[in-house]
C-alpha atoms as a PDB file:
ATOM      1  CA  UNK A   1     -26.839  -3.463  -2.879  1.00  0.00           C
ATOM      2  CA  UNK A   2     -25.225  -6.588  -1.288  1.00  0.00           C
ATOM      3  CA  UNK A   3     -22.268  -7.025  -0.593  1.00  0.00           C
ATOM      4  CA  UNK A   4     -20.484 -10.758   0.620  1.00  0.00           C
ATOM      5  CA  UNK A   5     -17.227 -10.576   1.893  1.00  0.00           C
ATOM      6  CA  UNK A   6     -15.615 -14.018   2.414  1.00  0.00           C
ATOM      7  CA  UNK A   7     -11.909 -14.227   3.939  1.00  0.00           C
ATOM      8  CA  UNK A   8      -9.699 -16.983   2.982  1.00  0.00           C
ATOM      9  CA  UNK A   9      -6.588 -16.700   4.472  1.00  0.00           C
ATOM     10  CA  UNK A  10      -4.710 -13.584   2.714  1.00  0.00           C
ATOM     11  CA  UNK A  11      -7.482 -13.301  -0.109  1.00  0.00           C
ATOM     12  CA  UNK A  12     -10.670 -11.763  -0.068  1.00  0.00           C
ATOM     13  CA  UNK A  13     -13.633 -12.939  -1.978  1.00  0.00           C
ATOM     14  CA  UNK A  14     -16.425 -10.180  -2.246  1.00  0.00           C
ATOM     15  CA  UNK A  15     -19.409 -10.618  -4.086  1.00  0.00           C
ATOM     16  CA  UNK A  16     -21.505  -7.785  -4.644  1.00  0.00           C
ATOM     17  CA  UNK A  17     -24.916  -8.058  -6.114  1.00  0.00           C
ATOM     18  CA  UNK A  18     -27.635  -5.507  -7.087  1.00  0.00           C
ATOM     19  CA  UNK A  19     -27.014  -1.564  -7.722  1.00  0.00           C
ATOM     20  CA  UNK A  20     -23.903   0.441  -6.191  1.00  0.00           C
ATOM     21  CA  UNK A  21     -24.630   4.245  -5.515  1.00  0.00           C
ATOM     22  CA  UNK A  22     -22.886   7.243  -3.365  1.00  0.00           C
ATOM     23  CA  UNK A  23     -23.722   5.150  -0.087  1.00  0.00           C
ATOM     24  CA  UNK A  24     -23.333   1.823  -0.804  1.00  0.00           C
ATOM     25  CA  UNK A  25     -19.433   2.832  -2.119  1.00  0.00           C
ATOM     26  CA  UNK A  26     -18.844   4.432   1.207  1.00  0.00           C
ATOM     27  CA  UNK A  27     -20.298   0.881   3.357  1.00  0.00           C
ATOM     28  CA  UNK A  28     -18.461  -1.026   0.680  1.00  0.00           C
ATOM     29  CA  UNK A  29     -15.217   1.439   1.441  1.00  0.00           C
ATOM     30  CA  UNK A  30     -15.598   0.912   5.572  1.00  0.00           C
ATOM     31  CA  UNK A  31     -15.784  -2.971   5.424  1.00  0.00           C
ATOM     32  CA  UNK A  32     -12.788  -3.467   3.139  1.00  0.00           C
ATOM     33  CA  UNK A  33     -10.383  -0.840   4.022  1.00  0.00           C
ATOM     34  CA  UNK A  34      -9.698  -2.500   7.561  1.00  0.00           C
ATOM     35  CA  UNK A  35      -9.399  -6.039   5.768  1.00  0.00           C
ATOM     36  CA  UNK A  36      -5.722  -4.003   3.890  1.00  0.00           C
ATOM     37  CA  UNK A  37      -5.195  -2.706   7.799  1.00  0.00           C
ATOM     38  CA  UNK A  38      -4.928  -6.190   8.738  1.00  0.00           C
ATOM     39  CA  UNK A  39      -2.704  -7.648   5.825  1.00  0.00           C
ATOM     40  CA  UNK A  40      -5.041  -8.677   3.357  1.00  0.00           C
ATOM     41  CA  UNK A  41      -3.467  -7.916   0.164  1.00  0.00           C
ATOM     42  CA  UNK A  42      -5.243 -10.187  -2.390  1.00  0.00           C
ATOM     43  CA  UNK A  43      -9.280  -9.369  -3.689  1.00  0.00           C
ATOM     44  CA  UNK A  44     -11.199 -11.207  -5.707  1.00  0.00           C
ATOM     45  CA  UNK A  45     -14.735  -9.331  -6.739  1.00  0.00           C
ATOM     46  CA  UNK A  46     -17.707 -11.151  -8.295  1.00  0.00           C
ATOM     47  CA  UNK A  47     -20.193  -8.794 -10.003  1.00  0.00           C
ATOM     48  CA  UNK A  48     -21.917 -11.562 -12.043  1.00  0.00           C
ATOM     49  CA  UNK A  49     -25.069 -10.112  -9.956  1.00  0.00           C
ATOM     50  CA  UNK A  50     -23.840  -6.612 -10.443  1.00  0.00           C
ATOM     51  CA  UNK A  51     -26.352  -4.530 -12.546  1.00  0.00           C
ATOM     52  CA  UNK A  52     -24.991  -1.364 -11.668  1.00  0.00           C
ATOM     53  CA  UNK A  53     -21.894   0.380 -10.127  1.00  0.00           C
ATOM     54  CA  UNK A  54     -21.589   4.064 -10.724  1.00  0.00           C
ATOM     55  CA  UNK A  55     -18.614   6.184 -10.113  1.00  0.00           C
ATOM     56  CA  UNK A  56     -18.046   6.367  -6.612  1.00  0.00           C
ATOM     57  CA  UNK A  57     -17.903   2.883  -6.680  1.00  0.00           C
ATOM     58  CA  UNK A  58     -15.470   2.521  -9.420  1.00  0.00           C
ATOM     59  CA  UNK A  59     -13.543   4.983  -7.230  1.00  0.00           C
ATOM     60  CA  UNK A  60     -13.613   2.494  -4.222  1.00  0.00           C
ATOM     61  CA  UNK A  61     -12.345  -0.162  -6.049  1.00  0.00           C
ATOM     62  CA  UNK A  62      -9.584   1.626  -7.290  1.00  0.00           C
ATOM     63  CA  UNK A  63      -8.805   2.813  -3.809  1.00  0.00           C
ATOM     64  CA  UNK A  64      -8.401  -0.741  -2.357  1.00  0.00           C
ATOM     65  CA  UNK A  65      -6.536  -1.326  -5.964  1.00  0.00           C
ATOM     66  CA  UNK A  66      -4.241   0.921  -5.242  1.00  0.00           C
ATOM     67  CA  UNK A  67      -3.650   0.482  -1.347  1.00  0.00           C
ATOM     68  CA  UNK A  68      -3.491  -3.773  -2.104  1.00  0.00           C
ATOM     69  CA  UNK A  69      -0.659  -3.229  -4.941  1.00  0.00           C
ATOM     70  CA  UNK A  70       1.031  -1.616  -2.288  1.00  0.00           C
ATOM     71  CA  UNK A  71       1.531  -4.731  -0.202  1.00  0.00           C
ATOM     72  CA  UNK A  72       1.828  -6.987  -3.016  1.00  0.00           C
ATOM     73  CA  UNK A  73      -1.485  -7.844  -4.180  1.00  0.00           C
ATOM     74  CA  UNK A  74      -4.173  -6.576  -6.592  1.00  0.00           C
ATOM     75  CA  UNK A  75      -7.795  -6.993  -7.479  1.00  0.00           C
ATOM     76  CA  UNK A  76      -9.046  -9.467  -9.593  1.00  0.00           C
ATOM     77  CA  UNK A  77     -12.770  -8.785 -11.583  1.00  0.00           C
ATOM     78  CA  UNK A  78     -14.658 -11.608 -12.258  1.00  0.00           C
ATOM     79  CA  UNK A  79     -17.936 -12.153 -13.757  1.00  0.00           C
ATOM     80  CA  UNK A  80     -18.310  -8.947 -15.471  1.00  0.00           C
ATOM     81  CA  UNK A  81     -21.359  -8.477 -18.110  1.00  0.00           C
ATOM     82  CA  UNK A  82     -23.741  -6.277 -19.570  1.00  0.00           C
ATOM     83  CA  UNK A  83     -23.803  -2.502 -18.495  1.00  0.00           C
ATOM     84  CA  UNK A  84     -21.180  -3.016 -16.117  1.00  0.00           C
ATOM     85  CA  UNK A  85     -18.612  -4.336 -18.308  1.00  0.00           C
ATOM     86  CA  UNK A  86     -19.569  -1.727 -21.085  1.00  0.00           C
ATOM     87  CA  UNK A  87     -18.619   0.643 -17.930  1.00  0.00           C
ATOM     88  CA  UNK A  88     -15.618  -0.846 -17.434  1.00  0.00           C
ATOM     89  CA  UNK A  89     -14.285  -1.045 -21.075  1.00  0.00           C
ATOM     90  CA  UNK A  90     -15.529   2.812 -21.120  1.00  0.00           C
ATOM     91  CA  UNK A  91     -13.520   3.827 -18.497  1.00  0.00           C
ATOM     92  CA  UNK A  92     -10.514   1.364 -19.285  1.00  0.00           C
ATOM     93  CA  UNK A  93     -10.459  -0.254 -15.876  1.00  0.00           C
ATOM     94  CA  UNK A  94     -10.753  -3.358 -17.891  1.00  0.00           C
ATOM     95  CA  UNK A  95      -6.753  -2.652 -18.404  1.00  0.00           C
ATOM     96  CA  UNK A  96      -6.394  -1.467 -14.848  1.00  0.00           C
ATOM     97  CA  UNK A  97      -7.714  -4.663 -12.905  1.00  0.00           C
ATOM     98  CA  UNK A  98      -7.339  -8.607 -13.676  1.00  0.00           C
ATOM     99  CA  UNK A  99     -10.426  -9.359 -15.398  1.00  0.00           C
ATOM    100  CA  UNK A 100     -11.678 -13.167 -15.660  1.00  0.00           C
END
């Protein structure tokens, strides 16, 4: 896994590329959390180059989800296709996050 995390003022661009597992969630968990801990409220995620997030990683991004609606922001999915979006449509996060 990759992961590119861009800050922009109070929005966060990450693009993550490759395969997300157990231990990539958990690196992916330590570098954003402290990113909400300093105000940022607003992600933007590109998994264009996603092939494969499993449920951990779903779980992370409904963490920071959860913890950026809290100070007025959100997450916004972009680039979704293939097995990943079929994920996301199964597990209806498609109606949980912005999706462009």
């Amino acid at each position: 896994m990759s992961i590119d995390i861009r800050v922009d003022r109070q929005e966060v661009f990450v693009e993550l590329e490759g395969k997300i597992y157990v231990e990539d969630a958990a690196v992916m968990r330590e570098r954003l959390l402290p990113l909400i801990e300093q105000g940022k409220s607003h992600f933007v995620f590109d998994t264009h180059k996603l092939n494969y997030i499993d449920s951990s990683g779903l779980g992370v991004l409904v963490a920071i989800h959860k913890r950026a609606i809290e100070r007025g922001g959100g997450i916004v999915v972009q680039g979704l296709q293939g097995a990943v979006k079929e994920l996301f449509q199964l597990t209806r996060l498609n109606k949980v996050f912005e999706i462009r």
